[in-house]
N, C-alpha and C. Protein backbone atom coordinates (compact mmCIF):
# COMPACT_ATOMS: atom_id res chain seq x y z
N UNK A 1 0.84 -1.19 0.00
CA UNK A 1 0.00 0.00 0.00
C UNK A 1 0.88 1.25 0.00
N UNK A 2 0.58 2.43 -0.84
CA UNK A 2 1.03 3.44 -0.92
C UNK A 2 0.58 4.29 -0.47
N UNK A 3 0.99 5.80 -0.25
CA UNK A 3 -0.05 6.51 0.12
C UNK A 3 0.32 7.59 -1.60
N UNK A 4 -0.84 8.56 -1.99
CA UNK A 4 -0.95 9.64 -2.87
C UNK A 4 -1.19 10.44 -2.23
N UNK A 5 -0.46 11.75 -2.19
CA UNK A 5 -0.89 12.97 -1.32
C UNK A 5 -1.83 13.58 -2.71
N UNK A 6 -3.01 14.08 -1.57
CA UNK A 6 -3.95 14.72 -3.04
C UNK A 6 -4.19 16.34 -3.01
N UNK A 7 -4.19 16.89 -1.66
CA UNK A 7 -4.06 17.82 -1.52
C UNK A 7 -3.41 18.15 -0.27
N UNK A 8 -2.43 19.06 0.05
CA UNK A 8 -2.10 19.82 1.19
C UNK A 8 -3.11 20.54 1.86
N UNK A 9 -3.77 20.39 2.93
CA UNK A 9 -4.90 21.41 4.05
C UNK A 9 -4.07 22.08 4.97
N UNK A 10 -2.86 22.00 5.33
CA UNK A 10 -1.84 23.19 6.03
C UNK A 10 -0.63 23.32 6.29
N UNK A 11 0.10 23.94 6.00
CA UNK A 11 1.77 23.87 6.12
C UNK A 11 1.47 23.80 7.53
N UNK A 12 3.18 24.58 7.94
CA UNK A 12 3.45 24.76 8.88
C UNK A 12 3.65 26.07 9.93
N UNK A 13 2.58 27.34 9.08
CA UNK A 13 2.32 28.36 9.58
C UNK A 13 0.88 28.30 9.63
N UNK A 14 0.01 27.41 8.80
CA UNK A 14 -1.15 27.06 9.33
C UNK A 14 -1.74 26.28 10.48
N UNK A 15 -0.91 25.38 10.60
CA UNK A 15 -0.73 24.61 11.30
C UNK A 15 -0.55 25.46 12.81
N UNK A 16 0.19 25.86 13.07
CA UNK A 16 0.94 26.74 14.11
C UNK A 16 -0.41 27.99 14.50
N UNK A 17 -1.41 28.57 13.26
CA UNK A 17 -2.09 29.25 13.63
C UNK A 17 -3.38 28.71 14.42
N UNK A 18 -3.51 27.53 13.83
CA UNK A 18 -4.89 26.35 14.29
C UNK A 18 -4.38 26.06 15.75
N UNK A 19 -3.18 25.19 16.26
CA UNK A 19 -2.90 25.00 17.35
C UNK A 19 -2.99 26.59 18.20
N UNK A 20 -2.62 27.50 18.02
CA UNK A 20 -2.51 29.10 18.75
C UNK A 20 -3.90 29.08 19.40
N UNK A 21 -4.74 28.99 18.05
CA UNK A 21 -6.37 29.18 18.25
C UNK A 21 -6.89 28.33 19.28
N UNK A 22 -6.83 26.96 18.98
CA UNK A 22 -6.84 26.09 19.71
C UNK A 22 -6.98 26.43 21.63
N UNK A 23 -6.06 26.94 21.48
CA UNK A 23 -4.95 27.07 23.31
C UNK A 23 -5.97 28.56 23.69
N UNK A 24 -6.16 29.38 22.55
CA UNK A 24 -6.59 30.52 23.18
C UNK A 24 -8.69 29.53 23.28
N UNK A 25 -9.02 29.26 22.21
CA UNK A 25 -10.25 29.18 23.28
C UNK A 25 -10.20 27.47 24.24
N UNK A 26 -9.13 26.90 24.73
CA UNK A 26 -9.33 26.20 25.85
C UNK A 26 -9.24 27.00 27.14
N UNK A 27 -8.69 28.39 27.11
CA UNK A 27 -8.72 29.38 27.98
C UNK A 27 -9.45 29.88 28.21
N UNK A 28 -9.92 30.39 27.17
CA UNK A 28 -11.58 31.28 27.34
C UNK A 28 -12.73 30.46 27.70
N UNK A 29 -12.72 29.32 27.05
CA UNK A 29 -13.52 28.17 27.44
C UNK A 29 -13.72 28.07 29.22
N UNK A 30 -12.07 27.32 29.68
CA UNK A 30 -12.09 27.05 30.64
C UNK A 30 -11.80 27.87 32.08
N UNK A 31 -12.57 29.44 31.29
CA UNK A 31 -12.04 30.47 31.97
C UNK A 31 -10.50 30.50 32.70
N UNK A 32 -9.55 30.17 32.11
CA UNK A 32 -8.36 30.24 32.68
C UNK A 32 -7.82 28.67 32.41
N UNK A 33 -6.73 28.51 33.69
CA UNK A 33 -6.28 26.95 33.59
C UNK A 33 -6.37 26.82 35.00
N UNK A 34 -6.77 27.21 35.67
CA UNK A 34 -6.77 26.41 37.25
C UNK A 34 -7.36 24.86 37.23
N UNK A 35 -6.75 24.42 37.74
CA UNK A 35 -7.00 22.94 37.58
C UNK A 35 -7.24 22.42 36.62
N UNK A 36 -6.62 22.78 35.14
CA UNK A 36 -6.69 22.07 33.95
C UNK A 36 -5.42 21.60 33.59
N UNK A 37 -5.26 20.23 33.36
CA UNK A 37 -4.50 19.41 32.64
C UNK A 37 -4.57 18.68 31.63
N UNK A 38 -3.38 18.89 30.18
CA UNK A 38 -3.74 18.31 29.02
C UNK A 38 -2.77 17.05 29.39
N UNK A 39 -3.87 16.51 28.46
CA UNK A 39 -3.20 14.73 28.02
C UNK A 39 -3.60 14.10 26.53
N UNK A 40 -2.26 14.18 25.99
CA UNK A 40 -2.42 13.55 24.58
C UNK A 40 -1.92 12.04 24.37
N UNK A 41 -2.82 11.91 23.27
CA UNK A 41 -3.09 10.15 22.77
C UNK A 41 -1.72 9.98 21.88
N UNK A 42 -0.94 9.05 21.94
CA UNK A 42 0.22 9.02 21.57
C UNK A 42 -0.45 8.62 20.07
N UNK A 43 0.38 9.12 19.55
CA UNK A 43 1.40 9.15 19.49
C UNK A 43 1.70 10.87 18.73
N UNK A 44 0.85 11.34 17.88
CA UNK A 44 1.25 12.59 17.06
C UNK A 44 -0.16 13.67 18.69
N UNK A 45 -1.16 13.07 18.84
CA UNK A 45 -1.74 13.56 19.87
C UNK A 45 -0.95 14.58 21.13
N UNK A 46 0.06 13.43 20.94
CA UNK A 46 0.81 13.89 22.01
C UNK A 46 1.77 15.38 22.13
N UNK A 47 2.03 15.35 21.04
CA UNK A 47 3.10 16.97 20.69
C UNK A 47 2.18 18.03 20.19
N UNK A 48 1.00 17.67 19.61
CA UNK A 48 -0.10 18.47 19.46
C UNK A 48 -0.34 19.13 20.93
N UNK A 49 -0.51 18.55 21.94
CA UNK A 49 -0.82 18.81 23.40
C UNK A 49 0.68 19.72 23.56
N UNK A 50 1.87 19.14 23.77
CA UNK A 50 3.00 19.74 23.88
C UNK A 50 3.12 21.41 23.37
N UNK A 51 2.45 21.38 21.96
CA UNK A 51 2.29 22.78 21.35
C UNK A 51 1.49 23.47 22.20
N UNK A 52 -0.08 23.12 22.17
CA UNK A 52 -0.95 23.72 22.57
C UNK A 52 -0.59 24.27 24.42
N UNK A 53 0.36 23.63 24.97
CA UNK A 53 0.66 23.41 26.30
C UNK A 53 1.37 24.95 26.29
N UNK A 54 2.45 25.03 25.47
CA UNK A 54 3.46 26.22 24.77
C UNK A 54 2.90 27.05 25.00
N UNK A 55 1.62 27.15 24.16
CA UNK A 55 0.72 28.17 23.81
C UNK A 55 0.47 28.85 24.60
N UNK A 56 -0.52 28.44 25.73
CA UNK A 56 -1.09 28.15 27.00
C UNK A 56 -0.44 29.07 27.63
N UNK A 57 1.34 28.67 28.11
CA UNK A 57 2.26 29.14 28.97
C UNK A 57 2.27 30.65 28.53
N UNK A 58 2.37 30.47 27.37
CA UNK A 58 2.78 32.15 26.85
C UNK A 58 1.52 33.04 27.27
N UNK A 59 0.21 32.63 27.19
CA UNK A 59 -1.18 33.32 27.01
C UNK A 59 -0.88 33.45 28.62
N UNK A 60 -1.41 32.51 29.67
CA UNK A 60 -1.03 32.93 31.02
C UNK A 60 -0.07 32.81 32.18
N UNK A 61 1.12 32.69 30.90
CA UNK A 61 2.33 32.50 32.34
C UNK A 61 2.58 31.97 33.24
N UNK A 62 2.05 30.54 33.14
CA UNK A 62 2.29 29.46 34.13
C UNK A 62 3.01 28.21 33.67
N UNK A 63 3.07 27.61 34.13
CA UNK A 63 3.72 26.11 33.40
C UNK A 63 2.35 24.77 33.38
N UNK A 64 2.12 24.62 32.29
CA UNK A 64 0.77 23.23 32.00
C UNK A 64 1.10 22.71 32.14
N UNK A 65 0.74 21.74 32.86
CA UNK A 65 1.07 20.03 33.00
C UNK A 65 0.70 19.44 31.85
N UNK A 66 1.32 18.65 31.23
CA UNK A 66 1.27 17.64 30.27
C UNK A 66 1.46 16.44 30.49
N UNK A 67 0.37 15.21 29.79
CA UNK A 67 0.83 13.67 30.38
C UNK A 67 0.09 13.30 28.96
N UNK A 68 1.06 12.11 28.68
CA UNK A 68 1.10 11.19 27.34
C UNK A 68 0.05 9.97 28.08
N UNK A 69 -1.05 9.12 27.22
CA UNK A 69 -1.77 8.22 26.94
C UNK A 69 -1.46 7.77 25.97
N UNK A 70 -1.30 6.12 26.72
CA UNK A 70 -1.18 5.15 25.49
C UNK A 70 -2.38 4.16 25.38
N UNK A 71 -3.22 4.34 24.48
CA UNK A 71 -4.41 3.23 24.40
C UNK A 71 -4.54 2.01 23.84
N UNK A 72 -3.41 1.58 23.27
CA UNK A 72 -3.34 0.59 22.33
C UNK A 72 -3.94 -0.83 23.06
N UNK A 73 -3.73 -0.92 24.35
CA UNK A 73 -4.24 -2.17 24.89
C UNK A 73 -5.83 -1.44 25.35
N UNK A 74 -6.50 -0.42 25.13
CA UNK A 74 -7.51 -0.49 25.37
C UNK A 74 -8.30 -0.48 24.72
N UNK A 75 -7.74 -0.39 22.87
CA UNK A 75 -8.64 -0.62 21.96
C UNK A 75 -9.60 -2.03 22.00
N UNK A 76 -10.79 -1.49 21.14
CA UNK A 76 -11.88 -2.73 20.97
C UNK A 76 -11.60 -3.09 20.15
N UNK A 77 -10.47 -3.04 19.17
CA UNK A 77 -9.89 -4.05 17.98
C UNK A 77 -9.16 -4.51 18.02
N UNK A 78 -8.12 -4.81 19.16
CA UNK A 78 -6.83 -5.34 19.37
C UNK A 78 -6.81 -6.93 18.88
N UNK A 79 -8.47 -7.32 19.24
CA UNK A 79 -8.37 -9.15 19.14
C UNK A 79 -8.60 -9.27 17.34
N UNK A 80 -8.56 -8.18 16.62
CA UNK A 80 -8.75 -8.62 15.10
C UNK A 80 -8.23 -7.71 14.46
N UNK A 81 -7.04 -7.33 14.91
CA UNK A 81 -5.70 -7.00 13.99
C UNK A 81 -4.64 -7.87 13.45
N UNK A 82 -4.36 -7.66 12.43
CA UNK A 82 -3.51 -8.39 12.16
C UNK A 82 -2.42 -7.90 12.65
N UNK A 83 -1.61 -6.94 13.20
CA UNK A 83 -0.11 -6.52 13.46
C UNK A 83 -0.46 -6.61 15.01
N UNK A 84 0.97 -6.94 15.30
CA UNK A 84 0.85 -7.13 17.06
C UNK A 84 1.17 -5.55 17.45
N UNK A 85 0.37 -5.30 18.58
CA UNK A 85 0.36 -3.63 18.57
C UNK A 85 1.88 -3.26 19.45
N UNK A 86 2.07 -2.44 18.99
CA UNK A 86 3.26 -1.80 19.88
C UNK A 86 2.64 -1.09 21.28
N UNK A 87 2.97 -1.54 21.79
CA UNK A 87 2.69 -0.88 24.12
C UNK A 87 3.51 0.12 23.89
N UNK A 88 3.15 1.27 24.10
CA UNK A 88 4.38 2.23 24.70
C UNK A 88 4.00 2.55 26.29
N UNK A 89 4.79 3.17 26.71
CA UNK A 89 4.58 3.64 28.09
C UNK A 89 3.43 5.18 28.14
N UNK A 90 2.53 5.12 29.33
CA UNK A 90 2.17 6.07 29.41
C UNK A 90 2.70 6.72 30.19
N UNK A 91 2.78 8.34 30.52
CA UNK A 91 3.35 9.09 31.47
C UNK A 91 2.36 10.36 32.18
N UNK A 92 1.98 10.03 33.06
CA UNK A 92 1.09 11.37 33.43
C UNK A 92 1.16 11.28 34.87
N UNK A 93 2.29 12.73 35.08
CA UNK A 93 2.83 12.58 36.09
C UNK A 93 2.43 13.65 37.08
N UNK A 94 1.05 13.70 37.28
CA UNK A 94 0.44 14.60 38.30
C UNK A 94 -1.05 13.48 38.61
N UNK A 95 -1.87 14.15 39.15
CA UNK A 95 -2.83 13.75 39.69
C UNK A 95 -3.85 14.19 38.84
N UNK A 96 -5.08 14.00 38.45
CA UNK A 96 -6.19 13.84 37.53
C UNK A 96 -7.65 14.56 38.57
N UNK A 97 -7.57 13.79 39.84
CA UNK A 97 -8.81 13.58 40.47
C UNK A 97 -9.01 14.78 40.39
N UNK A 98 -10.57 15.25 40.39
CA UNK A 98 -11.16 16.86 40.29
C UNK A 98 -10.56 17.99 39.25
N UNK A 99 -9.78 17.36 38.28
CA UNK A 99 -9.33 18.15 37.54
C UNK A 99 -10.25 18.04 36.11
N UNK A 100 -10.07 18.83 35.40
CA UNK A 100 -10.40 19.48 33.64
C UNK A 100 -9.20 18.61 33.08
N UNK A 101 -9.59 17.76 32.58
CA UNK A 101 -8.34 17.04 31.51
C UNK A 101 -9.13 17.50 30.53
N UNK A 102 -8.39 17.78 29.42
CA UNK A 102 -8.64 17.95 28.12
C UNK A 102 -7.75 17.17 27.32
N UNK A 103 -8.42 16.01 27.00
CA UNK A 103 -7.75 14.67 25.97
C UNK A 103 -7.41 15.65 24.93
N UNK A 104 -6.51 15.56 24.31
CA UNK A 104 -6.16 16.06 22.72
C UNK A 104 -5.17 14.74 21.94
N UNK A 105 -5.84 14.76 20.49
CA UNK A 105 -5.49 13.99 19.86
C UNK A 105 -5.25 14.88 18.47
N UNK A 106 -4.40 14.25 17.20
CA UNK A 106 -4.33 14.79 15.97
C UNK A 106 -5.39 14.57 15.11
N UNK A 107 -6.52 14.12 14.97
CA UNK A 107 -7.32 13.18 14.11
C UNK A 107 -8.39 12.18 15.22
N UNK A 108 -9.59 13.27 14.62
CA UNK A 108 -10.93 12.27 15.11
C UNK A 108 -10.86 11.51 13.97
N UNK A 109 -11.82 10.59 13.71
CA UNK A 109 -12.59 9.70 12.62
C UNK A 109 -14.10 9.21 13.39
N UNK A 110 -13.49 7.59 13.68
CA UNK A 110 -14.54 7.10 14.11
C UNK A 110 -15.13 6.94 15.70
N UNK A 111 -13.93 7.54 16.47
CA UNK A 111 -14.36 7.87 17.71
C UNK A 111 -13.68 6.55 18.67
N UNK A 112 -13.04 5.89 18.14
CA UNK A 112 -12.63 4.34 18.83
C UNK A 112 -11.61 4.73 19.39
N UNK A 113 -10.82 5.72 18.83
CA UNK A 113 -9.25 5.73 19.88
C UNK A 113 -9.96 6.68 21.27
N UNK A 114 -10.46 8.08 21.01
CA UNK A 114 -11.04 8.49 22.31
C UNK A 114 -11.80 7.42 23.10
N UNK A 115 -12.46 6.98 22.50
CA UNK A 115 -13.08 5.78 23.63
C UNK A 115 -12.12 5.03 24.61
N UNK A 116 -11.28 4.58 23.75
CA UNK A 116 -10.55 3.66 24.29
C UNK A 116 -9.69 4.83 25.28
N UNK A 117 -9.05 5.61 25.14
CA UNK A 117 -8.43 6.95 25.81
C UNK A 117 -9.29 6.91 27.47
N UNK A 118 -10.47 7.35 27.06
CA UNK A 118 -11.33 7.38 28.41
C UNK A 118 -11.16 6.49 29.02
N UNK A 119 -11.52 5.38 28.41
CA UNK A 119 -11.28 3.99 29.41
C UNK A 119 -9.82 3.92 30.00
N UNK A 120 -8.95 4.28 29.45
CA UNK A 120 -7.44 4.26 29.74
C UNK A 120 -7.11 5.32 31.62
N UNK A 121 -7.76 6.45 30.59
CA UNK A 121 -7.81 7.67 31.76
C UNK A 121 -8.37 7.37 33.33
N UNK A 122 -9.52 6.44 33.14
CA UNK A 122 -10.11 6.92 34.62
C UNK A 122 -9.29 5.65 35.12
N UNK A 123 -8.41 4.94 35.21
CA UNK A 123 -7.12 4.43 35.15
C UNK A 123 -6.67 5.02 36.15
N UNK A 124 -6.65 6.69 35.99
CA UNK A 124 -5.13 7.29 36.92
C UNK A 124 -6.47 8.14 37.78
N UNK A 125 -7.62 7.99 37.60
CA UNK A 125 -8.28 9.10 38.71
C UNK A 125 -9.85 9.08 37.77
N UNK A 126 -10.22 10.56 38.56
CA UNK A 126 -11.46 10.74 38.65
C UNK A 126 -11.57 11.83 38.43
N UNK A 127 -11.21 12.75 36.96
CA UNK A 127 -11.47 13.88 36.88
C UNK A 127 -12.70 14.61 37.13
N UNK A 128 -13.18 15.63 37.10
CA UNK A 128 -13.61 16.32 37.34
C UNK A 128 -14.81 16.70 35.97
N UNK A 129 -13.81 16.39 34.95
CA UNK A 129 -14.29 16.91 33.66
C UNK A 129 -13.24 16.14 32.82
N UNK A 130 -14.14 15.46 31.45
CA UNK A 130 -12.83 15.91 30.33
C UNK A 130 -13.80 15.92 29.45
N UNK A 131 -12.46 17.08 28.54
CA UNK A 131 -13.07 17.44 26.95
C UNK A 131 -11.60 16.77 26.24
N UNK A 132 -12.50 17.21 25.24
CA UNK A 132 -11.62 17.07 23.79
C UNK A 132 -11.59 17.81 23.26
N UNK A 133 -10.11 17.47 22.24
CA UNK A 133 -9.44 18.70 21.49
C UNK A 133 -8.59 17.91 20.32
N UNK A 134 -9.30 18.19 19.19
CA UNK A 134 -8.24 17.71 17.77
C UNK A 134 -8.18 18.89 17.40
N UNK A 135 -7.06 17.88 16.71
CA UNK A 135 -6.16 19.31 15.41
C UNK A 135 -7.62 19.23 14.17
N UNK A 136 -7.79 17.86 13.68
CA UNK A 136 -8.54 17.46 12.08
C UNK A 136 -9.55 16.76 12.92
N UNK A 137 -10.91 16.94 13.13
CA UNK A 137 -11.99 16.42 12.63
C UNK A 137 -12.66 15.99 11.22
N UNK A 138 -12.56 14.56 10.70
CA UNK A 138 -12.65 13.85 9.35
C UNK A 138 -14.25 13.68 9.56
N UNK A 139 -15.08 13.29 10.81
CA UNK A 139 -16.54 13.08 10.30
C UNK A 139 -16.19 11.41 10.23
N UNK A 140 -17.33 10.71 10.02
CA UNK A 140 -18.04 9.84 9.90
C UNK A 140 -17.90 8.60 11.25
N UNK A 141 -18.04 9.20 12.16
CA UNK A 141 -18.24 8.97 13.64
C UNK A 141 -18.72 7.18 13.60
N UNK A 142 -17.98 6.51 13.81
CA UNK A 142 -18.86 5.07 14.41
C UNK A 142 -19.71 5.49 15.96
N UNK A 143 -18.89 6.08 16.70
CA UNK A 143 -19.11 5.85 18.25
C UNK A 143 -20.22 7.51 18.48
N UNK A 144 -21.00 7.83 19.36
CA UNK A 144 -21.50 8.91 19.24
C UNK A 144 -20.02 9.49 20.57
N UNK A 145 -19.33 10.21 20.32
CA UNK A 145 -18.09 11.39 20.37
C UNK A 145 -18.19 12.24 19.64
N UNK A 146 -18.03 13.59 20.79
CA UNK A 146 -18.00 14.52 19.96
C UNK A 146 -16.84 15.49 20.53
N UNK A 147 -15.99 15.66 19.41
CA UNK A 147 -15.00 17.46 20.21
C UNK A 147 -15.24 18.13 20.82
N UNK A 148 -14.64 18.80 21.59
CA UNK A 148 -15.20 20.08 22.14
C UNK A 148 -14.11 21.22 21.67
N UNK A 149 -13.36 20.88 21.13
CA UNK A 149 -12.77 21.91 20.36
C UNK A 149 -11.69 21.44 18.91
N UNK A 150 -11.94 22.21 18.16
CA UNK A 150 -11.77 21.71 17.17
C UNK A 150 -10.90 21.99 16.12
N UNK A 151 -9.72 21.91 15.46
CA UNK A 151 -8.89 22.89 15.11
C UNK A 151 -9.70 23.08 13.53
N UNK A 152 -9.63 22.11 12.54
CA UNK A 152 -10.63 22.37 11.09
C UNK A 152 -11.03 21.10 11.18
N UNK A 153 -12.35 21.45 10.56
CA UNK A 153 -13.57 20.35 10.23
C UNK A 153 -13.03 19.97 8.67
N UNK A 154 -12.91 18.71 8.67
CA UNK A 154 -12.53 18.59 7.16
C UNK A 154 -12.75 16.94 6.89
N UNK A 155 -14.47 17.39 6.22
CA UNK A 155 -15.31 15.88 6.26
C UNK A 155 -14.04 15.01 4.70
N UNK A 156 -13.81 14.02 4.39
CA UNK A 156 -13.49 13.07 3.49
C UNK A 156 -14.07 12.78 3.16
N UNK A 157 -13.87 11.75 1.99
CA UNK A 157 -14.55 10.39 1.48
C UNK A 157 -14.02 9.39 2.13
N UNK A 158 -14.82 8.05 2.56
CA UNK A 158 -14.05 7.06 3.02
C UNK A 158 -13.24 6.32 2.10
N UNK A 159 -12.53 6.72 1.29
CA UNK A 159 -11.10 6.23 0.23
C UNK A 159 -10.13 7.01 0.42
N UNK A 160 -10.66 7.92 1.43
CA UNK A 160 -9.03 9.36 1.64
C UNK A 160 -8.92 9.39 3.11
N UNK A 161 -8.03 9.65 3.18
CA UNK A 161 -7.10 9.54 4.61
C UNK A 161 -6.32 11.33 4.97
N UNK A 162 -6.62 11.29 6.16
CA UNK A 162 -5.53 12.40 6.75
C UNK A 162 -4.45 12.00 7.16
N UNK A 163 -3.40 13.16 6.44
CA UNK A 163 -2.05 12.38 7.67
C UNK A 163 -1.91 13.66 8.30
N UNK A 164 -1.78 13.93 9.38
CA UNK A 164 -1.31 15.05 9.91
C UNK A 164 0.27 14.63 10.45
N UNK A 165 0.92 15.63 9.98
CA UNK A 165 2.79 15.43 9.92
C UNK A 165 3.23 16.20 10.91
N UNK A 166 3.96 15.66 12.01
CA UNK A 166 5.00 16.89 13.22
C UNK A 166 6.35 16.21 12.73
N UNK A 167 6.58 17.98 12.88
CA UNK A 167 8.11 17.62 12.72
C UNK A 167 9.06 16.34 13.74
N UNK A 168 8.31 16.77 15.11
CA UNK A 168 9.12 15.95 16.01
C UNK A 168 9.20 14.44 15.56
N UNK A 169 8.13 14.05 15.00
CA UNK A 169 7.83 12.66 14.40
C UNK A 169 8.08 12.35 13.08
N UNK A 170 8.13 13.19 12.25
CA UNK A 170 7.71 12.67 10.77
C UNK A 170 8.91 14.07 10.25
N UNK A 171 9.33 14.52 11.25
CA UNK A 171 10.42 15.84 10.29
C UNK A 171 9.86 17.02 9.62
N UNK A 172 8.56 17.22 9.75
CA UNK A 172 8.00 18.46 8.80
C UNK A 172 6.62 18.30 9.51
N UNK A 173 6.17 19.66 9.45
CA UNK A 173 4.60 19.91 9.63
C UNK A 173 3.78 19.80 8.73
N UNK A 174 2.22 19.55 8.69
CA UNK A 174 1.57 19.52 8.03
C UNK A 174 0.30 18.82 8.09
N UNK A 175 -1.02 19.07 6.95
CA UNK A 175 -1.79 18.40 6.94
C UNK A 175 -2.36 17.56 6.00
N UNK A 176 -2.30 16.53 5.57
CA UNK A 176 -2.63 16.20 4.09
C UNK A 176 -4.16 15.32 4.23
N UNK A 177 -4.27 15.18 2.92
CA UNK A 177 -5.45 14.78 2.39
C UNK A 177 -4.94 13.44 1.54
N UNK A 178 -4.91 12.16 1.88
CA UNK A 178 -3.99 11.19 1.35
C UNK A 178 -5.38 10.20 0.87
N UNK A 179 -4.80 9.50 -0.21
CA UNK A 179 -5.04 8.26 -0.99
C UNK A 179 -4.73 7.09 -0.74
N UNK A 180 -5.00 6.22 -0.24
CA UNK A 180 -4.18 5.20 -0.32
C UNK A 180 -4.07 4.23 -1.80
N UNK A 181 -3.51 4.06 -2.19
CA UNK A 181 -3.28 3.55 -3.86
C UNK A 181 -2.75 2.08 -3.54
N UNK A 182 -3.45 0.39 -3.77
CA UNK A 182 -3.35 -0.85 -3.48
C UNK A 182 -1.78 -1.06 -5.37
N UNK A 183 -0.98 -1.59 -4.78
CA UNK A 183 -0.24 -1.36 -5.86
C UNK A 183 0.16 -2.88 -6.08
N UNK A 184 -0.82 -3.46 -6.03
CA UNK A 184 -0.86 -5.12 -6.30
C UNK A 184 -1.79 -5.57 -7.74
């Protein structure tokens, strides 16, 4: 399998403006950050949060707590994959209970990785609250999930794929609109 990039949806000054936006209304939202902590879904989720965390610091001058989720053993598809999943470690190194977590991930779809996320989360506590926060909302929801904040809505066809690209991971920013092309 290949992928075809079909169109570009954001460099890396778009990109940078969506995450900004992002951070400013989880503030306004959450009137401030007192007792709010982000936690991103590993793996690109995760530096998405890292940015938005950045953001955050600069808007009110504090330091955000940040903690990585790994859901892979809490998916509901693990027993009918074919690839054995990679475990990474999770890290979330504060306390949860009575707090505003705001899950952030790179890419909604069908709502199965947040699911599985939640289930992961109340794991370490008993927040208080959590929302959500993607970079790309794609649409066509299996699970009823919904964002609560959203960086661009950008419905597909189910034959096209998003990749959203961090540098930290993939060497370059970005958002694409991908193909997958069967080259058999």
């Amino acid at each position: 399998m290949k992928e075809k990039v079909k169109f570009k949806v954001a460099d890396e000054k778009s990109l940078d403006r969506t995450i900004t936006r992002l951070a400013h209304e989880i503030v306004e939202r959450c009137r401030g950050i007192d007792d709010v902590v982000l936690v991103g879904i590993r793996t690109r989720g995760e530096f998405v949060a890292r940015r938005i965390a950045g953001k955050i610091e600069k808007i009110e001058n504090v330091k955000m707590p940040v903690g990585v989720l790994d859901v892979v053993l809490y998916r509901d598809d693990i027993r009918i994959r074919t690839k054995i999943p990679k475990v990474q470690v999770s890290d979330i190194p504060f306390e949860i209970d009575d707090k505003t977590v705001i899950l952030i991930d790179d890419v909604i779809y069908t709502g199965r990785t947040v699911r599985a996320a939640l289930d992961a989360l109340v794991d370490y506590g008993r927040p208080a609250k959590i929302q959500l926060a993607v970079l790309v909302d794609r649409g066509n929801r299996e699970m009823p999930i919904k964002a609560d904040y959203i960086g661009i809505n950008l419905p597909v066809s189910l034959g096209e794929e998003i990749r959203v690209k961090m540098r930290e991971v993939d060497g370059e920013d970005g958002i694409f609109i991908v193909e997958v092309v069967d080259e058999s």
